[in-house]
Structures are given as C-alpha cells and as structure tokens.
Protein backbone atom coordinates (compact mmCIF):
# COMPACT_ATOMS: atom_id res chain seq x y z
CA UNK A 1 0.00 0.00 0.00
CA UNK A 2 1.16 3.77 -1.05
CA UNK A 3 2.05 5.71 2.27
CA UNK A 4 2.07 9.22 3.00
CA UNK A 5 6.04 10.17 2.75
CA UNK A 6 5.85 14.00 3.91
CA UNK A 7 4.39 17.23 3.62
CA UNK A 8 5.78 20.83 3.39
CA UNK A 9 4.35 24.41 3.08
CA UNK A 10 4.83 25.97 -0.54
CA UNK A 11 4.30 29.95 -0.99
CA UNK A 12 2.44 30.65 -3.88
CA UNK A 13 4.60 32.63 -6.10
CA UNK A 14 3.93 34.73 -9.79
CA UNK A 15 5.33 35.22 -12.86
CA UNK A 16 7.31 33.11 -15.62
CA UNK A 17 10.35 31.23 -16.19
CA UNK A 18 12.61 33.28 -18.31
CA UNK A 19 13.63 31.47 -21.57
CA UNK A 20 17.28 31.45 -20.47
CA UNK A 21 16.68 29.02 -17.75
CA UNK A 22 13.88 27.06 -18.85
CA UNK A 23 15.84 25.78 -21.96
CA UNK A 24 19.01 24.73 -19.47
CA UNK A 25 16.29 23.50 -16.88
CA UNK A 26 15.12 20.71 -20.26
CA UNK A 27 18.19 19.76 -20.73
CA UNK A 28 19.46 18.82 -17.12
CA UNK A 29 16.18 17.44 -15.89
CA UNK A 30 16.70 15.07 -19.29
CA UNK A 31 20.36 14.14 -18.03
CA UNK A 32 19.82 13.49 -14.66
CA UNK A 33 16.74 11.80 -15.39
CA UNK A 34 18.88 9.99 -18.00
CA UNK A 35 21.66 8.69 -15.55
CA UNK A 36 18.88 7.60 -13.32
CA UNK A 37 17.06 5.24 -15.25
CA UNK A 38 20.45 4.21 -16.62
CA UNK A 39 21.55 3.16 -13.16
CA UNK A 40 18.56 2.44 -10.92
CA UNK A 41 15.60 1.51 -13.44
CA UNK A 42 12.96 3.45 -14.90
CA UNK A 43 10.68 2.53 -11.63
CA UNK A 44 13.33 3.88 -8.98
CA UNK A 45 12.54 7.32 -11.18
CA UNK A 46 9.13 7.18 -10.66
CA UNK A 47 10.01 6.37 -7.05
CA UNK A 48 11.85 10.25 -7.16
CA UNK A 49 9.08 12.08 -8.49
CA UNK A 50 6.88 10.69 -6.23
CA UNK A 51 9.01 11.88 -3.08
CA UNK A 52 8.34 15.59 -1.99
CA UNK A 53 11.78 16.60 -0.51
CA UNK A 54 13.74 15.06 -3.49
CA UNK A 55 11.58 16.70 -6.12
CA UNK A 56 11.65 20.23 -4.45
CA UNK A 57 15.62 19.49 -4.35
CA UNK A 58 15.87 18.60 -7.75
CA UNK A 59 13.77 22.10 -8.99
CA UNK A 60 15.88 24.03 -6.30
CA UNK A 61 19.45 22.19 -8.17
CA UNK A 62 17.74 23.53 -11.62
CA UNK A 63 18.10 27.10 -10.44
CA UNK A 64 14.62 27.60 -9.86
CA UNK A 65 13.51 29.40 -6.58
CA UNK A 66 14.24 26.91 -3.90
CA UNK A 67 10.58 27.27 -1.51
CA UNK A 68 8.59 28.25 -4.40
CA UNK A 69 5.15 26.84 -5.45
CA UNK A 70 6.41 27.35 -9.20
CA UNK A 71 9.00 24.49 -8.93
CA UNK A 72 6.07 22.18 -9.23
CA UNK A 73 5.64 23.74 -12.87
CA UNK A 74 8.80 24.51 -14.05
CA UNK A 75 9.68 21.34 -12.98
CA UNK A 76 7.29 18.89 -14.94
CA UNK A 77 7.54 21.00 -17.67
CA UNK A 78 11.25 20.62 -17.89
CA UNK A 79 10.93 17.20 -17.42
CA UNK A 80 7.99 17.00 -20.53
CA UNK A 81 10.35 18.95 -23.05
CA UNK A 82 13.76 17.71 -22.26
CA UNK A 83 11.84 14.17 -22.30
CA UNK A 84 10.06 14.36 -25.22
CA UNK A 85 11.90 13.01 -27.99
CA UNK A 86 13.59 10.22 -25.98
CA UNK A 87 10.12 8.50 -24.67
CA UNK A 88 10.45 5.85 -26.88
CA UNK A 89 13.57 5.09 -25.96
CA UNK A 90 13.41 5.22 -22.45
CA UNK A 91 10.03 4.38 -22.06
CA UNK A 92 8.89 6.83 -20.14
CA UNK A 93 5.88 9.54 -20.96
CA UNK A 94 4.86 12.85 -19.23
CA UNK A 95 1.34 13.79 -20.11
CA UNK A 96 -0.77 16.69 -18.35
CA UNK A 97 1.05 20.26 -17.07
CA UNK A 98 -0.72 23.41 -15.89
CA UNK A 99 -4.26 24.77 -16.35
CA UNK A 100 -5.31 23.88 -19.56
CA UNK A 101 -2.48 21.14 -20.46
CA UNK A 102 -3.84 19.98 -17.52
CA UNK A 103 -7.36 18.46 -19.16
CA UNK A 104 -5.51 17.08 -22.41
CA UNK A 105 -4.21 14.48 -19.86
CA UNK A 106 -6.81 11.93 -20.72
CA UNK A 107 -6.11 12.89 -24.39
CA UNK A 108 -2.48 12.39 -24.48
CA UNK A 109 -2.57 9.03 -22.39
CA UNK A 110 -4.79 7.26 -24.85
CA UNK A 111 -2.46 8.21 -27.26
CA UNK A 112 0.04 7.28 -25.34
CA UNK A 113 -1.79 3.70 -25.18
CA UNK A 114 -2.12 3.43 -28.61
CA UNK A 115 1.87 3.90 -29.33
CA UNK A 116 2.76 1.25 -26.72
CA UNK A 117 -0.19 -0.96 -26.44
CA UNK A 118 -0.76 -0.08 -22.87
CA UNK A 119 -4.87 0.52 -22.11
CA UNK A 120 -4.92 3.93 -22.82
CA UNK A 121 -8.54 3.90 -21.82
CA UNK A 122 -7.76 3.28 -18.13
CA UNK A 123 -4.78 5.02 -17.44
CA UNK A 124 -7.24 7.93 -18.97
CA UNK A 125 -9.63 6.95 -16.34
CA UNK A 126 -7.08 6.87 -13.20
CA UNK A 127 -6.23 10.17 -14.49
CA UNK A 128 -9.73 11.11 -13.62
CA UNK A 129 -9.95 9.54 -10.93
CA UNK A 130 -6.84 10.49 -8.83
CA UNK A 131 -7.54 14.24 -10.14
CA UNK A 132 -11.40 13.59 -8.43
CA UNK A 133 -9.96 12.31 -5.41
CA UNK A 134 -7.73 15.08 -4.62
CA UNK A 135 -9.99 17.77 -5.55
CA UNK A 136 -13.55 15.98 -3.92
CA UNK A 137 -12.52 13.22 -1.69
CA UNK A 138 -10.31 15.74 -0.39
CA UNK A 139 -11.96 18.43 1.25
CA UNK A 140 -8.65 20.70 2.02
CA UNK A 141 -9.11 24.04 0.72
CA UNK A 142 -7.13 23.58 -2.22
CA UNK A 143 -8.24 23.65 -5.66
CA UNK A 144 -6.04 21.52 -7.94
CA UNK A 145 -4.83 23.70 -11.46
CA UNK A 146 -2.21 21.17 -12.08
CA UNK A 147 -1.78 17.69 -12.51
CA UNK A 148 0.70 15.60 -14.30
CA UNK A 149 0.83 11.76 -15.01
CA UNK A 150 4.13 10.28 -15.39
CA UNK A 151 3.11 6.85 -17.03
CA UNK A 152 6.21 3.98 -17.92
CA UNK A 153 5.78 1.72 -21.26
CA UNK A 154 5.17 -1.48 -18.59
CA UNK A 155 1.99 0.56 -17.28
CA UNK A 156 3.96 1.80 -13.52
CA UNK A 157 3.27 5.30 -13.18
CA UNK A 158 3.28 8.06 -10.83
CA UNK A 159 0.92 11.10 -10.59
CA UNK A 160 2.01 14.81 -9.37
CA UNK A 161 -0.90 17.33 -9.40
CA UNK A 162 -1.08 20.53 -7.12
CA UNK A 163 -3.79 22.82 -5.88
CA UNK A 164 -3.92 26.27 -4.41
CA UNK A 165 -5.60 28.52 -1.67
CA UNK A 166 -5.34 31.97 -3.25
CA UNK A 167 -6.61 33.13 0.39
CA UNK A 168 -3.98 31.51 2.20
CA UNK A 169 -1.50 32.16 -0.66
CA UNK A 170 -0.17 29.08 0.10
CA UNK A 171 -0.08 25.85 -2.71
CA UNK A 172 -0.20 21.64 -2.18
CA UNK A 173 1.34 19.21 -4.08
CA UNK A 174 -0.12 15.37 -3.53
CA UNK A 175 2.47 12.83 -5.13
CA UNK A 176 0.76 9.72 -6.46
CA UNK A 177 2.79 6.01 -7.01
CA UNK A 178 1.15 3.16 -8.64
CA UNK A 179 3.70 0.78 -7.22
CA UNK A 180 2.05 -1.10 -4.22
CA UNK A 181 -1.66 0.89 -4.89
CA UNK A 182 -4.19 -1.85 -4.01
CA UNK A 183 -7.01 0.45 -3.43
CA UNK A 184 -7.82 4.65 -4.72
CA UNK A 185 -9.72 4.89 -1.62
CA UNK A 186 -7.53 3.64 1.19
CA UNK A 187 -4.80 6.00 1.60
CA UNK A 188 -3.38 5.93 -1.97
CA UNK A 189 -1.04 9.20 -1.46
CA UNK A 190 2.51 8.99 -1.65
CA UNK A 191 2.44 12.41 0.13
CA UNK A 192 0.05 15.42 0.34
CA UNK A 193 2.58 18.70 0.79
CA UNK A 194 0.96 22.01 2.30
CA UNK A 195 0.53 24.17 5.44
CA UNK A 196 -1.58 21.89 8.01
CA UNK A 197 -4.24 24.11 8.38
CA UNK A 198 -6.67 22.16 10.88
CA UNK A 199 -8.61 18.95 10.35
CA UNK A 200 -9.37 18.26 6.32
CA UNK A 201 -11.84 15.62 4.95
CA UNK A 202 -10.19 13.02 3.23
CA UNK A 203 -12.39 10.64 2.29
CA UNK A 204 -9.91 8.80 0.36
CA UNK A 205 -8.02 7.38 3.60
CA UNK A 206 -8.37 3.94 4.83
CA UNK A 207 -9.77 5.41 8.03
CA UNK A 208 -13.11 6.88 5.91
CA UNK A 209 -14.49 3.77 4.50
CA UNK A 210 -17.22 3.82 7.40
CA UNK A 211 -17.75 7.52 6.18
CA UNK A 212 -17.42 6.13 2.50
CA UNK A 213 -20.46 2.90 3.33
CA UNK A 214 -22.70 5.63 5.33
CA UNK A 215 -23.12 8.14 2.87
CA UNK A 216 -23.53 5.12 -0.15
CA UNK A 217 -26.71 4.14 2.22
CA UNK A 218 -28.13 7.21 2.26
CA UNK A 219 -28.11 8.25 -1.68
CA UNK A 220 -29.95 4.81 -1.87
CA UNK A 221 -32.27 5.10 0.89
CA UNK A 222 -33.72 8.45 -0.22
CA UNK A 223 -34.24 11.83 1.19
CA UNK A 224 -36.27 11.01 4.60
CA UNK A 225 -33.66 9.83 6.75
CA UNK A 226 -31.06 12.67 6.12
CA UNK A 227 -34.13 15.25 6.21
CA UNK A 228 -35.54 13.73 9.60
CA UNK A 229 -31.91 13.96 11.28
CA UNK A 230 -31.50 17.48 9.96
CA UNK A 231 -34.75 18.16 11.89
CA UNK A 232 -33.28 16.81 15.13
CA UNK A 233 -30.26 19.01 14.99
CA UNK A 234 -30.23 21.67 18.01
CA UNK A 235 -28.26 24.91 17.54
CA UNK A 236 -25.07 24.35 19.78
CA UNK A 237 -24.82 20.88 19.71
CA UNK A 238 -21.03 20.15 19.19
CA UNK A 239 -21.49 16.55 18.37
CA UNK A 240 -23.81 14.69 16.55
CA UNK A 241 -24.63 10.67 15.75
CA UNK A 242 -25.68 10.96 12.24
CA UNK A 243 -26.50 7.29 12.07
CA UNK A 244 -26.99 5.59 15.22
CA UNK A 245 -28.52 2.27 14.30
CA UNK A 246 -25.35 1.60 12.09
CA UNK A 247 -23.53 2.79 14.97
CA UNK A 248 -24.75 0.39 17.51
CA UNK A 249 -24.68 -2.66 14.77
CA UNK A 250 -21.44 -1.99 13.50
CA UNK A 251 -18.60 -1.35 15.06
CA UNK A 252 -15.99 0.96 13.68
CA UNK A 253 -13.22 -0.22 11.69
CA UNK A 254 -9.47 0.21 14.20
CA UNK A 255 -7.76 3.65 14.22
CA UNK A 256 -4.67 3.56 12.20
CA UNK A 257 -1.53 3.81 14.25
CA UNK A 258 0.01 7.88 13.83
CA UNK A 259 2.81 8.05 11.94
CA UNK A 260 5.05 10.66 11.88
CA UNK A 261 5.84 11.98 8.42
CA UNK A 262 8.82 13.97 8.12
CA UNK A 263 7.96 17.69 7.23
CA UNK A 264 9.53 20.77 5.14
CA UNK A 265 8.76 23.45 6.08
CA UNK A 266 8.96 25.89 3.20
CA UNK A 267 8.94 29.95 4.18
CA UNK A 268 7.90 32.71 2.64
CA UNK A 269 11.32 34.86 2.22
CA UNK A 270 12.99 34.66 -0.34
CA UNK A 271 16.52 34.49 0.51
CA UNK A 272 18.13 31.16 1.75
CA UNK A 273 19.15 31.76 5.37
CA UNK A 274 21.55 29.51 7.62
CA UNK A 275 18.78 27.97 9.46
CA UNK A 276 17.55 26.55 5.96
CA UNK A 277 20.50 24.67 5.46
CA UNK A 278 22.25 21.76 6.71
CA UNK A 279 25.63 23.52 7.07
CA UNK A 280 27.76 20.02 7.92
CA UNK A 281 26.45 18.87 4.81
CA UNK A 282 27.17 22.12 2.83
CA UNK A 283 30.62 21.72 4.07
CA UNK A 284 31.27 17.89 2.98
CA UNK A 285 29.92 18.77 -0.72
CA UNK A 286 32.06 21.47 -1.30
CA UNK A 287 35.16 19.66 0.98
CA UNK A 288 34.23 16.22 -1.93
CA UNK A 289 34.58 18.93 -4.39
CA UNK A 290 37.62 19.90 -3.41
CA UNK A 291 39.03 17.01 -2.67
CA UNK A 292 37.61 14.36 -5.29
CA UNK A 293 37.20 16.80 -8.07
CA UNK A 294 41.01 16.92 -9.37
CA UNK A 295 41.13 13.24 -9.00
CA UNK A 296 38.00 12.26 -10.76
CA UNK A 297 37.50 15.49 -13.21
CA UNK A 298 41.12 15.58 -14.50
CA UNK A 299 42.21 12.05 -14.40
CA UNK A 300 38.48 10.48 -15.84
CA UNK A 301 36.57 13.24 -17.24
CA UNK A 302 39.32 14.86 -19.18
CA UNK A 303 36.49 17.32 -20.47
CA UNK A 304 38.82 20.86 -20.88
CA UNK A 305 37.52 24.16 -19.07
CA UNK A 306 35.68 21.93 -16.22
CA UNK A 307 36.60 24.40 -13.49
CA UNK A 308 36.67 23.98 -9.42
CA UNK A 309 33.50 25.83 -9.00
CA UNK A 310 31.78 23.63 -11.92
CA UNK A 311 32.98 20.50 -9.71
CA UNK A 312 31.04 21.61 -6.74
CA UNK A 313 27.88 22.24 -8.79
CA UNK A 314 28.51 18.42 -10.58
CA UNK A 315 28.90 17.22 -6.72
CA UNK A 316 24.89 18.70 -5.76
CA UNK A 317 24.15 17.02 -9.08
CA UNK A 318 25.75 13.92 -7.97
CA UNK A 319 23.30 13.80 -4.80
CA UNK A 320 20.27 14.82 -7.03
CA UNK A 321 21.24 11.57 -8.80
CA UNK A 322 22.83 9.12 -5.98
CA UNK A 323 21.76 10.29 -2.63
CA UNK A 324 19.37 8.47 -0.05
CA UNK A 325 16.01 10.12 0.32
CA UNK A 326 17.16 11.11 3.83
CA UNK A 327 19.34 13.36 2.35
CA UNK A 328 16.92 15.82 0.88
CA UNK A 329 15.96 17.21 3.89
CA UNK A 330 16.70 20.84 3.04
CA UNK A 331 16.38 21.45 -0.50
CA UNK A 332 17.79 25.11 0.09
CA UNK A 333 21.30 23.64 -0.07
CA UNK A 334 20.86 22.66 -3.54
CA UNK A 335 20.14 26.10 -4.52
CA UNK A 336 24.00 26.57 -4.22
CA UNK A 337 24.75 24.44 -7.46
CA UNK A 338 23.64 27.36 -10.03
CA UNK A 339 21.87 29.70 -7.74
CA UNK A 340 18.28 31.17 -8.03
CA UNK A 341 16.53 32.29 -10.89
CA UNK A 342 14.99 35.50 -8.04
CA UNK A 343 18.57 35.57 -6.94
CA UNK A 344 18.79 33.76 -3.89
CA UNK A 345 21.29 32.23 -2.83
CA UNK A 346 23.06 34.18 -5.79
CA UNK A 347 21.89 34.86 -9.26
CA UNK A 348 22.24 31.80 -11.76
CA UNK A 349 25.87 30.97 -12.43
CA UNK A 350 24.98 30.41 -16.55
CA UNK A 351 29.13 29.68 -16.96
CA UNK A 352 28.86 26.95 -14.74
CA UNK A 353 25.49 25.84 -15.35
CA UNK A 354 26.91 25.63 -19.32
CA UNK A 355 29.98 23.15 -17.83
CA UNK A 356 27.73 21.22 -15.44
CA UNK A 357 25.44 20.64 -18.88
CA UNK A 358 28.51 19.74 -20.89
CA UNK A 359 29.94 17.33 -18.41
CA UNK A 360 26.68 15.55 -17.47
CA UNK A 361 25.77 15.33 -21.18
CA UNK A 362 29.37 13.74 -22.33
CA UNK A 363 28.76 11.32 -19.24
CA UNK A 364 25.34 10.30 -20.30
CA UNK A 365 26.10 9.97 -23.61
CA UNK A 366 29.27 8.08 -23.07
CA UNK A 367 27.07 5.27 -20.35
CA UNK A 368 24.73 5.16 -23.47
CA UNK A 369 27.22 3.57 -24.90
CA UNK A 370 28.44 1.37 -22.51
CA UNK A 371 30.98 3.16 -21.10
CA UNK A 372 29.74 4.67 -17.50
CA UNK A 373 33.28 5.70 -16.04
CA UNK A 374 32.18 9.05 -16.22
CA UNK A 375 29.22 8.58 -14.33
CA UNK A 376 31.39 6.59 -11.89
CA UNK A 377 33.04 9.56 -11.29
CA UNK A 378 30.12 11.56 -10.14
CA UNK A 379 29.01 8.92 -7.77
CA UNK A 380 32.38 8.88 -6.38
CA UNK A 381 31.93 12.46 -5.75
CA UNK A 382 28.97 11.89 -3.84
CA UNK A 383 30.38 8.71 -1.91
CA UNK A 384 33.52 11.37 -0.82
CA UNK A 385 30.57 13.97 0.52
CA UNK A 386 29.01 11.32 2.38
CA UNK A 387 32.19 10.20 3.82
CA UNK A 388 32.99 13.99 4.64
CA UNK A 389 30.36 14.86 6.70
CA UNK A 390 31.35 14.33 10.17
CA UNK A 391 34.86 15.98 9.79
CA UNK A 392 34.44 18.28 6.75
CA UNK A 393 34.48 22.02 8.15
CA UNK A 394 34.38 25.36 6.38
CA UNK A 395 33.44 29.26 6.87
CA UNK A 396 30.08 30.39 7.98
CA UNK A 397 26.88 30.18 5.85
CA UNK A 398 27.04 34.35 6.05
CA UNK A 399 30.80 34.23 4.73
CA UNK A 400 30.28 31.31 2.07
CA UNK A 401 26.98 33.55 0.84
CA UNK A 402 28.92 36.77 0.44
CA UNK A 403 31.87 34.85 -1.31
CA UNK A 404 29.41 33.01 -3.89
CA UNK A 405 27.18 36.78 -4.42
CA UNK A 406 30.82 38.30 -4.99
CA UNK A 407 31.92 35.91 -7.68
CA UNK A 408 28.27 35.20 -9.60
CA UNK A 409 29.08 37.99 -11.99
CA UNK A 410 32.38 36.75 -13.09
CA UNK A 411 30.21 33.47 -13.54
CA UNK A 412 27.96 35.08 -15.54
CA UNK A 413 25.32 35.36 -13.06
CA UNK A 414 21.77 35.93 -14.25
CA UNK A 415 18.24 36.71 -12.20
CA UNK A 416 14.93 37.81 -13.33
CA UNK A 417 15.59 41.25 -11.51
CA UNK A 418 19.17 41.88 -12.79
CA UNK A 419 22.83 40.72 -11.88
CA UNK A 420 23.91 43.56 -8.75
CA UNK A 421 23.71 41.35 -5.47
CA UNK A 422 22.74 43.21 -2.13
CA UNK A 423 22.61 41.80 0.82
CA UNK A 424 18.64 41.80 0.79
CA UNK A 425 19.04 39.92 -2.60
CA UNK A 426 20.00 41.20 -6.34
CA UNK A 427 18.45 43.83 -8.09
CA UNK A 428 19.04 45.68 -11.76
C-alpha cells in the first residue's frame, strides 16, 4: 500500500520562467533523469518524483527558486520537453502540465496507449480519478490547477498534481505512485505537501471507509432519513450521531496507528538563510569537491575548461542523482549548485550551469554507450561527501553567501531582476 512520505508548506509565487533558464532546466532534468534510469531503473525514477523533498531538491538544483510553489511547474515541464523526444527510448511519458495542459491528460494518455499498447482507456480513467480524489474526496481548501501523469511503457506510473488557496497564498502538491496501490480509496497518497491548516476531509483514507459505506446508504435510501436527522439538529450541539442504528450494529473499523511523516517546512522569504540549510552537509559537498574533483574530473573526465567551481555544482548534481532520500531534507542547499533564478542564494551561475550541462551530457552519452566511467566519477563524488560529513568544516553560511554573491558575476550570473547582489538579494 502507497504511504504518506511527507508534507511541506509551498508559498504561492507569480510570474514566468525566463527562456534562459527554462531551456538549461530541459536539458538537465533530461540528463539526470537519463543517468537515473540508466543506473537504478525506470521505476526507482518514478520512485523520485513521487518523493516531496527530493523533487523540491531537484527544482531548487535547476536554479529555480528553492521554496517556491512554481517548482512544481517549471519542474514537470522541464521534465515534458527535455523528455520528449527520448520516450520511446526510455520508455517513459509525461502527459498533463498546468491549467489547460492539464485536461488534455486523458487525451495524451490514450495516445500514449495506442503507441505502446498499454490501455490507454484506463490510465485515462485513473487520471480522472486520482484528479477527483484530490480535488472531492479531499476536502482541504485547495483547488487543484495542475496535474501531471508520469506513465512507464510497462503501465507503472506516478501522478504529481497541485492545488492552491489563493486566500492563504499558500499551494499543495499530492504525489501519487502506482507501485504497491491496491485500493484509490484507502490511503493511496505517496504524500500530500501544504501548510496543516486544521482537520481536512479526506475521504480517500483507509480510516473513511465507514464515512465512505454511510453516505452510499443514504443516496440509496432516499431523502427522509437525512431530512428527519437534519430536523433533530439543536443549535449548539457540538457533536452529533448521524447514524446511530449503524452505529450500535457496527462497530468501527481500528484507528490507524500515527505516523510521523517527516515535514519541510517551506517559508515565505525569499533568501536562503543559515537555518535553511544543513551547514555540515554544505561543508562535505564542497570539501568532496575539493578534494575528489582533481582526482575524478582531470584524471576520468578529461572534459577541458571543467573548473573547481563547476565540480562543486557536478557534486549537488551527484546527490540529485545518488543520494538516499534522507538526504533531501533541506532542499535550500541545492540552490548553491547554479543559484536562483529571483537571486537567492546568488543569481544563476549560466558559466557553470553551461559546464555542469557539458559534463553531465558527455557522461550520459558516453554510459549510453556502454561506457559509465564518467558517471562513476560523479558517484564517487557523492560517496567522498558522504564520507565527509562528520569531519568536513568550512566558513560560515554568512561568509560562504557573500563569497558566492561576490563571484556570480564573473560566472555570468543571471536573475529575473538583474545581476547587482545586495545583501537583501540582487536587483538591476
């Protein structure tokens, strides 16, 4: 059975991805989704998209805005164009996107069906029906205006769709996995994210089917039973027994046992802070870098103009592509690969995002082929960061920020609002 995996807070957040980024954005969401089918199997992707922390860390590695709601977006999208013309090949097919891509979903999976031999017809109707669930079944103040289905050629797919509160100004993203679903209406989620705003119905949990059976029995038995309890209702009652002959002939089904999902907590500022970081492991990527990178980028890679600060973007990449799922904990790290499209941590490094493309596209490209030393190398990178953690030190978050704002220009750093960096953030 699916289980819940998480949940976070996402700030709803306006405006476009400039076409400088969202053309780099296809390409490395194609290579890193490349390397990990290549290594771990097109179902251990799936298994990523349908994990909250690692998805927001893979947006926040693309150089979009680490905490925003538009990751969900830019992501998929990404993912549907740098995709594209290798679905065949891979096996793997991204149907659905944002408002009105959002109905062809249906459309494009009984296509989809008819190019693989898959029953288009019901992954069309799971489409539906998962989309239903999360915006019916699921009474949580959020009104889905995304949803995305992520379907493999041997029928395994996984389902990302998002909703929004435009009074809370807040967004939720509910991951979907088909591996282990036995039931839509027993607790199917992989994870719901959002701000826990007070008790939601979800009538799509395992604890509901009572709920579920109940309300079945009265659309069948007519109007007079609901009408004649309405009539019994006295202003300030704070409970009610809405059926008490099935309560006193059935007995409830056991609570489920409370688990405690881990959550990420996703703030409204903008800038990354310290506390939104796991320094220690800050440290041990860039110490990996340091240390790995002239071993493994001169010695394997051989790729000319791969630079030290290139290396420490490659090693976040390397985690994107190798690390455990414990590891994605705080997403804002990540943001220190490229940087931030608003600017945060720094503008995007473009130079560096260019050599992280090159080298992970050479890599790919080369494992293609049968030759995956160069993707050896990047998992040694992240093996070294791993290894580093305990002992690797380093300056303080506030001095590595101000070093990386310092240098973005000379890296060709980019943001929607201009390229001058501030301590409040950059500006034209």
């Amino acid at each position: 059975m699916a289980k819940r995996t998480g949940s976070a807070n996402l700030p709803l957040h306006n405006g476009r991805v400039p076409s400088w980024l969202s053309s780099r954005m296809a390409v490395l969401g194609r290579v890193i989704a490349e390397a990990i089918i290549q290594h771990y199997g097109r179902d251990e992707f799936l298994r990523r998209l349908a994990h909250p922390f690692w998805f927001q860390s893979l947006g926040a590695v693309m150089g979009m805005d680490w905490h925003s709601s538009g990751i969900t977006t830019s992501v998929l999208g990404a993912l549907k164009r740098g995709l594209s013309p290798l679905e065949r090949e891979l096996g793997l097919y991204i149907c659905g996107g944002r408002g009105r891509h959002s109905l062809q979903t249906p459309a494009e999976l009984t296509r989809v069906g008819e190019r693989t031999g898959l029953d288009g017809a019901a992954l069309a109707q799971t489409s539906r029906l998962v989309a239903k669930i999360d915006n019916a079944a699921v009474q949580d103040g959020y009104d889905l205006y995304l949803h995305a289905f992520v379907v493999g050629a041997d029928g395994q797919w996984c389902v990302v769709q998002q909703g929004m509160n435009t009074q809370a100004r807040e967004a939720r993203r509910y991951h979907w996995l088909s591996e282990g679903l036995e039931s839509f209406l027993d607790s199917p989620h992989a994870a719901i994210e959002g701000r826990n705003q007070g008790a939601i119905v979800n009538l799509a949990d395992v604890r509901a089917q009572h709920n579920r059976r109940a309300g079945l029995e009265l659309v069948h038995g007519g109007p007079e039973r609901p009408i004649a309890i309405l009539r019994r209702v006295r202003a300030g009652s704070a409970a009610m027994a809405l059926f008490p002959e099935l309560d006193a002939s059935e007995s409830l089904p056991e609570p489920l046992p409370d688990y405690t999902a881990p959550h990420l907590h996703l703030p409204a500022h903008h800038e990354v802070l310290a506390s939104d970081v796991l320094l220690r492991r800050l440290h041990a990527t860039l110490a990996a870098a340091a240390d790995r990178g002239p071993k493994d980028f001169t010695e394997l890679l051989l790729i000319p103009g791969v630079g030290a600060r290139t290396v420490a973007a490659l090693a976040f990449v390397a985690e994107v592509i190798y690390g455990a799922p414990a590891r994605f904990a705080d997403p804002a790290r990540f943001s220190f690969a490229h940087g931030g499209k608003d600017g945060h941590p720094f503008p995007v490094a473009l130079k560096v995002y260019d050599e992280t493309l090159r080298v992970m596209k050479a890599a790919v490209s080369k494992a293609r082929l049968g030759n995956s030393e160069r993707l050896s190398a990047l998992r040694r990178l992240d093996n070294q960061a791993r290894a580093l953690e305990l002992s690797a030190s380093g300056p303080k978050f506030s001095a590595l920020l101000t070093t990386e704002r310092a240098s973005s220009q000379g890296y060709g750093g980019r943001s929607v609002f201009g390229v001058i960096c501030r301590r409040g953030g950059c500006q034209q």
